[in-house]
N, C-alpha and C. Protein backbone atom coordinates (compact mmCIF):
# COMPACT_ATOMS: atom_id res chain seq x y z
N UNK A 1 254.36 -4.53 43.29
CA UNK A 1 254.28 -4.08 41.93
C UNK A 1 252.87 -4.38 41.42
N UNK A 2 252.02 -3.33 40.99
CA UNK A 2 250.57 -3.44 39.92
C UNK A 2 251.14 -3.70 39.13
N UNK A 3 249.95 -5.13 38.38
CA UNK A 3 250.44 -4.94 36.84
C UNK A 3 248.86 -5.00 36.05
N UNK A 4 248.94 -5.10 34.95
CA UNK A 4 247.59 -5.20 34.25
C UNK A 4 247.92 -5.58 33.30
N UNK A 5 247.54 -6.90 32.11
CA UNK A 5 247.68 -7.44 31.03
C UNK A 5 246.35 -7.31 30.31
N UNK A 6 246.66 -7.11 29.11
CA UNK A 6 244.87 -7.27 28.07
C UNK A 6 245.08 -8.12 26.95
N UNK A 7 243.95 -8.85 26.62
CA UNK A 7 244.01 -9.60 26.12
C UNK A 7 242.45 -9.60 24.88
N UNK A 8 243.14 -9.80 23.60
CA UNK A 8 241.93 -10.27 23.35
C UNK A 8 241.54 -11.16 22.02
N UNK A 9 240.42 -11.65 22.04
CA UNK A 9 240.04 -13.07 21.72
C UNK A 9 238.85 -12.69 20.37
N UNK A 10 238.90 -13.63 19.30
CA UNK A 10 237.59 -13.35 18.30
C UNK A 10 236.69 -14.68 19.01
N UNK A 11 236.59 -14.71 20.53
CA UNK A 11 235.60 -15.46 20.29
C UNK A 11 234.82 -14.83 21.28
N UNK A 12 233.50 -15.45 21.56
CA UNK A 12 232.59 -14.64 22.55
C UNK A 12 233.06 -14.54 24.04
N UNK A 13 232.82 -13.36 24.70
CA UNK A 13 233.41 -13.55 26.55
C UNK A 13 232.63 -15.49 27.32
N UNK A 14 231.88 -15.13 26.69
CA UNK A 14 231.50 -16.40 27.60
C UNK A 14 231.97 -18.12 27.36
N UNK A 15 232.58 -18.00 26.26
CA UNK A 15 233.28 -18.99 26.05
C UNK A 15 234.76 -18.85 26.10
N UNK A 16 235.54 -17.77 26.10
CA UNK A 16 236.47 -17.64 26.41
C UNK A 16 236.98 -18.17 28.03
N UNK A 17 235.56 -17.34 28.94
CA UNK A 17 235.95 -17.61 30.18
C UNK A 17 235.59 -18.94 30.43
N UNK A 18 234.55 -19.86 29.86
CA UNK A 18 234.76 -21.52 30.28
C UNK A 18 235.87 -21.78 29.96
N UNK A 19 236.56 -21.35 29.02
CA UNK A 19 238.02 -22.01 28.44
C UNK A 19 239.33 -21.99 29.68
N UNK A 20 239.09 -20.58 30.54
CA UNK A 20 239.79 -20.50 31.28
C UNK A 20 239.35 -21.11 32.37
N UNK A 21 238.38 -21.82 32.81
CA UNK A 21 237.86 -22.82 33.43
C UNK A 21 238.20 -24.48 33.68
N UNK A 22 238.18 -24.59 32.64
CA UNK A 22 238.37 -25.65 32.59
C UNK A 22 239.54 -26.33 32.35
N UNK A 23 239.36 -27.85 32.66
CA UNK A 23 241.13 -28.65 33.07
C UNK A 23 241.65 -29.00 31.86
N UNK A 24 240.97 -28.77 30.66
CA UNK A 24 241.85 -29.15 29.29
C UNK A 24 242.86 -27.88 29.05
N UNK A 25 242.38 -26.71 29.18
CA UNK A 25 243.09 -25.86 28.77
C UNK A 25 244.63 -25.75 29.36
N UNK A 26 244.51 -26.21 30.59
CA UNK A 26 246.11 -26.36 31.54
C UNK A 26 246.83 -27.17 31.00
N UNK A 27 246.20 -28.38 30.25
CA UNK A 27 247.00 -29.57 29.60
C UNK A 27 247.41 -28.94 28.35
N UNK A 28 247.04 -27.52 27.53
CA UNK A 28 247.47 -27.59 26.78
C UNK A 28 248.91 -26.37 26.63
N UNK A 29 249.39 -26.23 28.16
CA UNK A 29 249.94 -25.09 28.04
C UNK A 29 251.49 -25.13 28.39
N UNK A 30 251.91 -26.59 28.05
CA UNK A 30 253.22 -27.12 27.89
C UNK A 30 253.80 -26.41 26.65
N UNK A 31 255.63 -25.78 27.38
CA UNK A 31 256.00 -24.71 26.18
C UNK A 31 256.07 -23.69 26.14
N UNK A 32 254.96 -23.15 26.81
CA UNK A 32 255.28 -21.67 27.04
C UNK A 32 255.78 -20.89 27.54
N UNK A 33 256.70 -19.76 27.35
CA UNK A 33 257.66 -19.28 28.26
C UNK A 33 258.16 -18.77 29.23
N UNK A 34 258.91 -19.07 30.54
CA UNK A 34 258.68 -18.79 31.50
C UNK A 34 258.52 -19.34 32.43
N UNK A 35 257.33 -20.17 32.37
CA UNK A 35 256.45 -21.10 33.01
C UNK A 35 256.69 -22.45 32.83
N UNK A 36 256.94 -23.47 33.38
CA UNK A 36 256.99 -24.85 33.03
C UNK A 36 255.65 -25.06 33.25
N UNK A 37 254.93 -26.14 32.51
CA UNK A 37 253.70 -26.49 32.69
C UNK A 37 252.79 -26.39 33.86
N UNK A 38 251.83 -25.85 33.67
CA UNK A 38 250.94 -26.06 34.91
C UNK A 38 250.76 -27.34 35.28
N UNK A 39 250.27 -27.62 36.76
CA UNK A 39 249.30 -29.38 37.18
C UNK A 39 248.36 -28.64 37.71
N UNK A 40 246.94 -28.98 37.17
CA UNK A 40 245.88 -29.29 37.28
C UNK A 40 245.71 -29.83 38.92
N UNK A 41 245.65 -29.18 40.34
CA UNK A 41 245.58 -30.44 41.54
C UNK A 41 244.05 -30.35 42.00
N UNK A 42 243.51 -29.42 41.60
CA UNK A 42 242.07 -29.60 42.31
C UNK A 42 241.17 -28.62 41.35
N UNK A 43 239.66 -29.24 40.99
CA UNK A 43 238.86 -28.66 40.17
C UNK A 43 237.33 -28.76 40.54
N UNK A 44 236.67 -27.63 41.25
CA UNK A 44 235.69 -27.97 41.75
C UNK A 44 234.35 -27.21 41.15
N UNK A 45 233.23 -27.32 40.93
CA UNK A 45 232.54 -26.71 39.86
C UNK A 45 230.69 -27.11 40.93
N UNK A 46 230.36 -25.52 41.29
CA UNK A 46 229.10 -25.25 41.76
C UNK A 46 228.28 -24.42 40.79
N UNK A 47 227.67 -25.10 40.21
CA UNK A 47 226.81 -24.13 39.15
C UNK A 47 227.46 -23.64 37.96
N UNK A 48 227.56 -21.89 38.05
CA UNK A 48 228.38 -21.10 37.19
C UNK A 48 229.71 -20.90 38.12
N UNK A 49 230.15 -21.43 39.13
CA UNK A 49 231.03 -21.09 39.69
C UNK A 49 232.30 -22.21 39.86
N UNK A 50 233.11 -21.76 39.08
CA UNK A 50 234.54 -23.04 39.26
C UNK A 50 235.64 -22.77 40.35
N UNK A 51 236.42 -23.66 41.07
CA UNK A 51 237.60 -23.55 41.58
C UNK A 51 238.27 -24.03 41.00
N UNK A 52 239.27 -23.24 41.04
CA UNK A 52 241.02 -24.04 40.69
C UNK A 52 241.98 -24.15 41.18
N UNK A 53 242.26 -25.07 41.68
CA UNK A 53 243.88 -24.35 42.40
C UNK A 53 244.95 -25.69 41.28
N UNK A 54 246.58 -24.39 40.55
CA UNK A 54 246.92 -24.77 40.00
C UNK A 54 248.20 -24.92 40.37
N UNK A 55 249.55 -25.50 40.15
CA UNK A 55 250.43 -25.04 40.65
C UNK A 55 251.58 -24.61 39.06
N UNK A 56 252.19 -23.80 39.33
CA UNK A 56 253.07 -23.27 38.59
C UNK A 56 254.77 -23.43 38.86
N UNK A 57 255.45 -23.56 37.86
CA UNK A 57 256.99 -22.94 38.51
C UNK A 57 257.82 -22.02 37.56
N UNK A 58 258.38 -21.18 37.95
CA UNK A 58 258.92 -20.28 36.97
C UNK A 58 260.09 -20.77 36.44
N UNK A 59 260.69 -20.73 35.38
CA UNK A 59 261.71 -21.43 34.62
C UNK A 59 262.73 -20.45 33.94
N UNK A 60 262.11 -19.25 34.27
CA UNK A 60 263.23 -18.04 32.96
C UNK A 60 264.74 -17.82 33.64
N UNK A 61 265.27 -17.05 33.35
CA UNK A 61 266.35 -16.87 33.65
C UNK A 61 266.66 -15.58 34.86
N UNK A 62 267.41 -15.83 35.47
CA UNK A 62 266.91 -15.15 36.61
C UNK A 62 268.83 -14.35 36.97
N UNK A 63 269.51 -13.15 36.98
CA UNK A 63 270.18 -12.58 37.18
C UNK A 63 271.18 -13.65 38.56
N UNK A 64 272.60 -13.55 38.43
CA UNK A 64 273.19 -13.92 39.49
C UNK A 64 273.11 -13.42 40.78
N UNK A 65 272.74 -12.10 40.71
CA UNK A 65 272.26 -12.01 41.88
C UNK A 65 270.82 -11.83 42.64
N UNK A 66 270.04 -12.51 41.67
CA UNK A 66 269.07 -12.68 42.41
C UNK A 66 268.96 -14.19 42.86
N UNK A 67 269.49 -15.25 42.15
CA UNK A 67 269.84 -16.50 42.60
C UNK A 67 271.04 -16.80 43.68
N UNK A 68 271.61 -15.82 44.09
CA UNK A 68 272.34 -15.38 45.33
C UNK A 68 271.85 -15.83 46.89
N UNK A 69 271.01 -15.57 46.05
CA UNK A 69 269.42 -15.54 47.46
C UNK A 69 268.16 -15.91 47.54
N UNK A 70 267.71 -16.33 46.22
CA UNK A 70 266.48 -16.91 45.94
C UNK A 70 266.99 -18.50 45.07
N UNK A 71 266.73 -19.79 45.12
CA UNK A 71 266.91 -20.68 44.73
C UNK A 71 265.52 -20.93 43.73
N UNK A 72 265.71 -21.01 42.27
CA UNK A 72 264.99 -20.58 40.90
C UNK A 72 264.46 -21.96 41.04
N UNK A 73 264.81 -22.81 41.64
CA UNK A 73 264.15 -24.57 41.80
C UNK A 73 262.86 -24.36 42.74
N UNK A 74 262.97 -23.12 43.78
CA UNK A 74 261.75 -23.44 44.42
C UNK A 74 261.13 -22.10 44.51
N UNK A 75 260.97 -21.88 43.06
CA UNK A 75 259.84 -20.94 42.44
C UNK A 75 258.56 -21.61 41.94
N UNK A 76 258.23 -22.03 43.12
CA UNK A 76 257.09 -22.59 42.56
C UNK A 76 255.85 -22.17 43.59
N UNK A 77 254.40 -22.17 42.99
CA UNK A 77 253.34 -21.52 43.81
C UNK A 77 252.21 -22.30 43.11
N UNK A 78 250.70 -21.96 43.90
CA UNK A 78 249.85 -23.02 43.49
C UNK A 78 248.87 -21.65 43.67
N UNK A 79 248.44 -21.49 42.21
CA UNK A 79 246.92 -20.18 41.94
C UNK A 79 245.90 -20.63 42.77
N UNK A 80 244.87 -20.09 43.44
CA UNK A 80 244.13 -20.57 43.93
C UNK A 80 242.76 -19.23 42.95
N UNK A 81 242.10 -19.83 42.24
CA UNK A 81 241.46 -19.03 41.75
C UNK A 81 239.66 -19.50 41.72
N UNK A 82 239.17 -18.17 41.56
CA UNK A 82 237.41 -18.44 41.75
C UNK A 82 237.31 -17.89 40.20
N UNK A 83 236.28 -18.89 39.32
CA UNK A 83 235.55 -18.38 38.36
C UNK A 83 234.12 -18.03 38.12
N UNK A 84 233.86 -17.30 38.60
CA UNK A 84 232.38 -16.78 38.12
C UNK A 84 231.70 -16.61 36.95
N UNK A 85 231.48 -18.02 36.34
CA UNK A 85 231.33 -17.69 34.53
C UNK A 85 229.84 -16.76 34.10
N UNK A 86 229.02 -16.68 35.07
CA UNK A 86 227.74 -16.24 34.77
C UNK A 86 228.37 -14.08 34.70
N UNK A 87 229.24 -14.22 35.32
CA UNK A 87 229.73 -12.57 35.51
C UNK A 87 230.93 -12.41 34.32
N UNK A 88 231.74 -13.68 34.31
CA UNK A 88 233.04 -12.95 33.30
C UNK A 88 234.08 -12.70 33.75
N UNK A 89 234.10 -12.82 35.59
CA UNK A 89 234.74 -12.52 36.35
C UNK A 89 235.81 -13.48 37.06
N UNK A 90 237.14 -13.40 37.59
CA UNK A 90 238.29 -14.14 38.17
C UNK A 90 238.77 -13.33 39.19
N UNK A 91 238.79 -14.22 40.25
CA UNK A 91 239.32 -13.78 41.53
C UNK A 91 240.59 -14.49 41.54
N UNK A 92 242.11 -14.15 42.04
CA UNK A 92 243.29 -15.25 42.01
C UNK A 92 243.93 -15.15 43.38
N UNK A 93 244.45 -15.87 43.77
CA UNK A 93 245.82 -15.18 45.07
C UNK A 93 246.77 -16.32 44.73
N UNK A 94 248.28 -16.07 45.05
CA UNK A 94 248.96 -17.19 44.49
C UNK A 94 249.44 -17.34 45.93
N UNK A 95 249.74 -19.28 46.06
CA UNK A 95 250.30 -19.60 47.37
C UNK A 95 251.05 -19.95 47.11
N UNK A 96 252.65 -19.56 47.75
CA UNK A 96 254.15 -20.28 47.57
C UNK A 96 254.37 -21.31 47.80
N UNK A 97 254.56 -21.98 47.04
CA UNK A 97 255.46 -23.54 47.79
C UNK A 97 256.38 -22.83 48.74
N UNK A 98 257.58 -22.79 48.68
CA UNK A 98 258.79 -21.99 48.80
C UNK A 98 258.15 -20.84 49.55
N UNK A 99 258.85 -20.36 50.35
CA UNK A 99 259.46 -18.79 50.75
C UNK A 99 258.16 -17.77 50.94
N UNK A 100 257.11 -18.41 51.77
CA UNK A 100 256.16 -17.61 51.94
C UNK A 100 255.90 -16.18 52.62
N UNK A 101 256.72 -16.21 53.27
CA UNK A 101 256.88 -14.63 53.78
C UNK A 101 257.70 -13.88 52.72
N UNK A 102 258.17 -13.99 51.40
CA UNK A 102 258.59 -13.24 50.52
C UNK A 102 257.83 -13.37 49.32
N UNK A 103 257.12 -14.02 48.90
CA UNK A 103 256.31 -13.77 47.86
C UNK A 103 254.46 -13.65 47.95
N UNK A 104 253.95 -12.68 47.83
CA UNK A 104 252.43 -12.41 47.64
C UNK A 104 251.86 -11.98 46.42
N UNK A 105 250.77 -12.58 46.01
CA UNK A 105 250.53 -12.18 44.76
C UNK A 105 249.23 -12.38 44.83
N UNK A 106 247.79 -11.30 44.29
CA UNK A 106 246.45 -11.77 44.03
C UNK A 106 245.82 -10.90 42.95
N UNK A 107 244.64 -11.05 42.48
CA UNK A 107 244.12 -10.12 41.51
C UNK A 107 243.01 -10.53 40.87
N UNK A 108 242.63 -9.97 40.02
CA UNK A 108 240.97 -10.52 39.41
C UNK A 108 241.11 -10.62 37.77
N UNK A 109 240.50 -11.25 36.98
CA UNK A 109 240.34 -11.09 35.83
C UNK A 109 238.80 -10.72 35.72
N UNK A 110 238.72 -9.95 34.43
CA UNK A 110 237.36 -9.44 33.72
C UNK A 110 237.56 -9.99 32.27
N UNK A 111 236.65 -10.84 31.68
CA UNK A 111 236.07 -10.92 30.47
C UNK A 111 235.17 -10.38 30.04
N UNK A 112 235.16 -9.54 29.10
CA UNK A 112 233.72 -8.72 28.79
C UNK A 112 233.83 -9.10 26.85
N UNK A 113 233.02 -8.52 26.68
CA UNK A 113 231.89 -8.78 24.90
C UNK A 113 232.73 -7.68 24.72
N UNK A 114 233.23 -7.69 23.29
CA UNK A 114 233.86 -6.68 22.38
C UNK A 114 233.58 -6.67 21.37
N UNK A 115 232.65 -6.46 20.60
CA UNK A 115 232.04 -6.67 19.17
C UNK A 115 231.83 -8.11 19.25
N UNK A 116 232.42 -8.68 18.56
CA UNK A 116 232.50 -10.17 18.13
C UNK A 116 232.92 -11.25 18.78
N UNK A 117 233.95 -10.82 19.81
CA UNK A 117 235.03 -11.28 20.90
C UNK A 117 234.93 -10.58 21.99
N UNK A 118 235.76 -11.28 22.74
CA UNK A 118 236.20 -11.00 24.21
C UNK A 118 237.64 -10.07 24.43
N UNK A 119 237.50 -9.51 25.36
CA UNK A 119 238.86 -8.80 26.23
C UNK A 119 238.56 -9.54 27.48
N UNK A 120 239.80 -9.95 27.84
CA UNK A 120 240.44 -10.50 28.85
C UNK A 120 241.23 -9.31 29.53
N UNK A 121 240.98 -8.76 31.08
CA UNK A 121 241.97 -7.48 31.65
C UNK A 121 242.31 -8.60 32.99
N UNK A 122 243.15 -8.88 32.80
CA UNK A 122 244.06 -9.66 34.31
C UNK A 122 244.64 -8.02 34.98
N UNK A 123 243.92 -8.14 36.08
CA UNK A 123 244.91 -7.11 37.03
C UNK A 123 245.58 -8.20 38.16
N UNK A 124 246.74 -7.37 38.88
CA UNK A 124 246.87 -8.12 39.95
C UNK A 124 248.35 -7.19 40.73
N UNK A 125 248.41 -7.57 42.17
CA UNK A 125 249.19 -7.49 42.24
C UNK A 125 250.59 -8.37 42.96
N UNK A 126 252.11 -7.67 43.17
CA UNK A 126 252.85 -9.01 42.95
C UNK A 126 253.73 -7.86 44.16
N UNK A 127 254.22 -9.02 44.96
CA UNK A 127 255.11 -8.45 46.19
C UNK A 127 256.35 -9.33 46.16
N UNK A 128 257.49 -9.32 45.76
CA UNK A 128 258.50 -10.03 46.40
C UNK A 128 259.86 -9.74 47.35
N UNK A 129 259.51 -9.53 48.84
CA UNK A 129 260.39 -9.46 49.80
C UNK A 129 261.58 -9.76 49.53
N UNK A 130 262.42 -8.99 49.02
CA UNK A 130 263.89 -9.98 49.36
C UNK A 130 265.30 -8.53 48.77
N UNK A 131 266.09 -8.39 49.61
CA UNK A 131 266.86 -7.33 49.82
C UNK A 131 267.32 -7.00 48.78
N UNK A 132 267.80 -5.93 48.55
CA UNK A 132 267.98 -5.38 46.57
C UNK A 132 267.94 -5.93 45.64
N UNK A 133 267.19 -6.88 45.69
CA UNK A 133 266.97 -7.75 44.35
C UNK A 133 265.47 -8.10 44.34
N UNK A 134 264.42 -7.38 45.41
CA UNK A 134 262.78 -7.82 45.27
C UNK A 134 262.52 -7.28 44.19
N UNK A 135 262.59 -6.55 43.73
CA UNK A 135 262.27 -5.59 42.46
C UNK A 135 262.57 -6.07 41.19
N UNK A 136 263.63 -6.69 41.52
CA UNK A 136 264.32 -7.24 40.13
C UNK A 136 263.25 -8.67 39.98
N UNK A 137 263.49 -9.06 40.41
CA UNK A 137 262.49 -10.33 41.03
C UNK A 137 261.13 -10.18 40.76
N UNK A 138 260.31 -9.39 41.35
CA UNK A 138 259.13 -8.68 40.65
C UNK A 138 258.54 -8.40 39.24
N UNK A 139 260.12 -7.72 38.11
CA UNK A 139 259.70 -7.35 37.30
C UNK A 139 259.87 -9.18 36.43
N UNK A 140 260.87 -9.81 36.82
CA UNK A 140 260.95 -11.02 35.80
C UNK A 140 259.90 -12.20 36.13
N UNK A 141 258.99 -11.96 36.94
CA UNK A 141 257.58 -12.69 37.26
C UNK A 141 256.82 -12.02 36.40
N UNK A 142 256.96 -10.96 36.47
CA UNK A 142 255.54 -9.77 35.58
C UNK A 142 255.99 -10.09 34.10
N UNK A 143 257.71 -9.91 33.81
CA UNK A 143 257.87 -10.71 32.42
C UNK A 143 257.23 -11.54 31.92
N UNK A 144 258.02 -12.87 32.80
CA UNK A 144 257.30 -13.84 32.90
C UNK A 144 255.73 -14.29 32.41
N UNK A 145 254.61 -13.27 33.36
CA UNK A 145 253.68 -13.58 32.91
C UNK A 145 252.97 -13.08 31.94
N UNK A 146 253.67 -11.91 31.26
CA UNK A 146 252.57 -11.01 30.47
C UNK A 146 253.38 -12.19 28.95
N UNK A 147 254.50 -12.52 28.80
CA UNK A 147 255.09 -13.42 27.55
C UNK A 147 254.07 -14.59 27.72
N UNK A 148 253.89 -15.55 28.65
CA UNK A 148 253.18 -16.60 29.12
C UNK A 148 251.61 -16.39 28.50
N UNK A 149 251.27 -15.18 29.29
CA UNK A 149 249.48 -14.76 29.11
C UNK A 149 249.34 -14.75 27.35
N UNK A 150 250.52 -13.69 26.76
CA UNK A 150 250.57 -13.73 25.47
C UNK A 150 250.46 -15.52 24.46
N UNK A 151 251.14 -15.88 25.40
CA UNK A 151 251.62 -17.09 24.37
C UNK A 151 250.50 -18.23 24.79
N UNK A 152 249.58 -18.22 25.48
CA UNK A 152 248.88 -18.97 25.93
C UNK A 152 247.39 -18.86 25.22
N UNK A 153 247.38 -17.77 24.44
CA UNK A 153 245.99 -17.14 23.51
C UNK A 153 245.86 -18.06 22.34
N UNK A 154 246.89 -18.83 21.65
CA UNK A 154 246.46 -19.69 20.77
C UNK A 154 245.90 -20.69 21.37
N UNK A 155 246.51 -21.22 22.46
CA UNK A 155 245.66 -22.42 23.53
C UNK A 155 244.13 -22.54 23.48
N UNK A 156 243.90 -21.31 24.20
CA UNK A 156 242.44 -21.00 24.29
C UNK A 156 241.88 -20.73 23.13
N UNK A 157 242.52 -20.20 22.33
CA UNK A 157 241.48 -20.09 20.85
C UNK A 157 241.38 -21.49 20.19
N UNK A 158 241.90 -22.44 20.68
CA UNK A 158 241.82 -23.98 20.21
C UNK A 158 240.82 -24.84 21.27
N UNK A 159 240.81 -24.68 22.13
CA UNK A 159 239.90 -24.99 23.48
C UNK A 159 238.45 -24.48 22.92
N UNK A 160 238.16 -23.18 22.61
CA UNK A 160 237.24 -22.74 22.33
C UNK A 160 236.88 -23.16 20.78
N UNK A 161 237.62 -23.41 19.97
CA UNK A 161 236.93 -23.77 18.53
C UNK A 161 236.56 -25.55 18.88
N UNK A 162 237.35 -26.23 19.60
CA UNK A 162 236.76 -27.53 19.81
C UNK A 162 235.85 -27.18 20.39
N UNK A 163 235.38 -26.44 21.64
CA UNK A 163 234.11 -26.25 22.23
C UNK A 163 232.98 -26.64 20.79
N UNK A 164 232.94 -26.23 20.31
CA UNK A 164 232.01 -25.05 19.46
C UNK A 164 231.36 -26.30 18.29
């Protein structure tokens, strides 16, 4: 499944994307839906260029029959993402804890200047293997993240006004 989320911010691209950089912003994203808190496990920083690898677990509610066959406890995966802050640019691929031959997921983000603010375009895409219910499965990750991405914009607009 492609998906594409947009996003956007009254503050400048280039501070938006340190925001998504950096390890405060993960601490502040307890709550949001979907998602049980991120952990922060590794943060590595060359120049304009950051690593992250984060881990996630999904928490929503998930159909009886897709928990038939998928156990909702070990929905969990660790982002492995590149930030290029001098470009604006995010590279992602997600690694499963759990069930790696059924779930694949990677994609890029773009931050660009919009008048005054930033747009945020997360593309990516999302594979989940698993017999008449991958699809179903698919779309409540993509739920999942476009409610999450949504609800996570006050975060960063607080990250970024402490910046400042």
């Amino acid at each position: 499944m492609d998906f594409s989320v947009t996003q956007r911010y009254a503050a400048p691209a280039d501070a938006v994307a340190r925001a998504y950089a950096s390890r405060e912003l993960y601490g502040e994203l307890e709550g949001l839906p979907k998602l049980g808190p991120p952990e922060v496990l590794e943060r590595t920083v060359d120049a304009d260029v950051v690593r992250l690898q984060i881990r996630y677990r999904f928490i929503g509610d998930l159909s009886p029959a897709v928990t038939a066959v998928i156990d909702p406890a070990k929905l969990t995966w660790v982002e492995h993402s590149t930030h290029d802050l001098h470009r604006g640019s995010v590279t992602y691929r997600l690694v499963p804890d759990h069930y790696p031959d059924r779930l694949q997921s990677s994609g890029t983000c773009a931050i660009v200047p919009d008048g005054v603010g930033a747009v945020r375009t997360v593309r990516g895409r999302l594979k989940v293997r698993a017999l008449v219910v991958g699809g179903a499965v698919e779309r409540a990750i993509v739920s999942g993240l476009r409610e999450y991405l949504e609800a996570e914009a006050g975060a960063v607009a607080r990250i970024v006004s402490a910046a400042r």
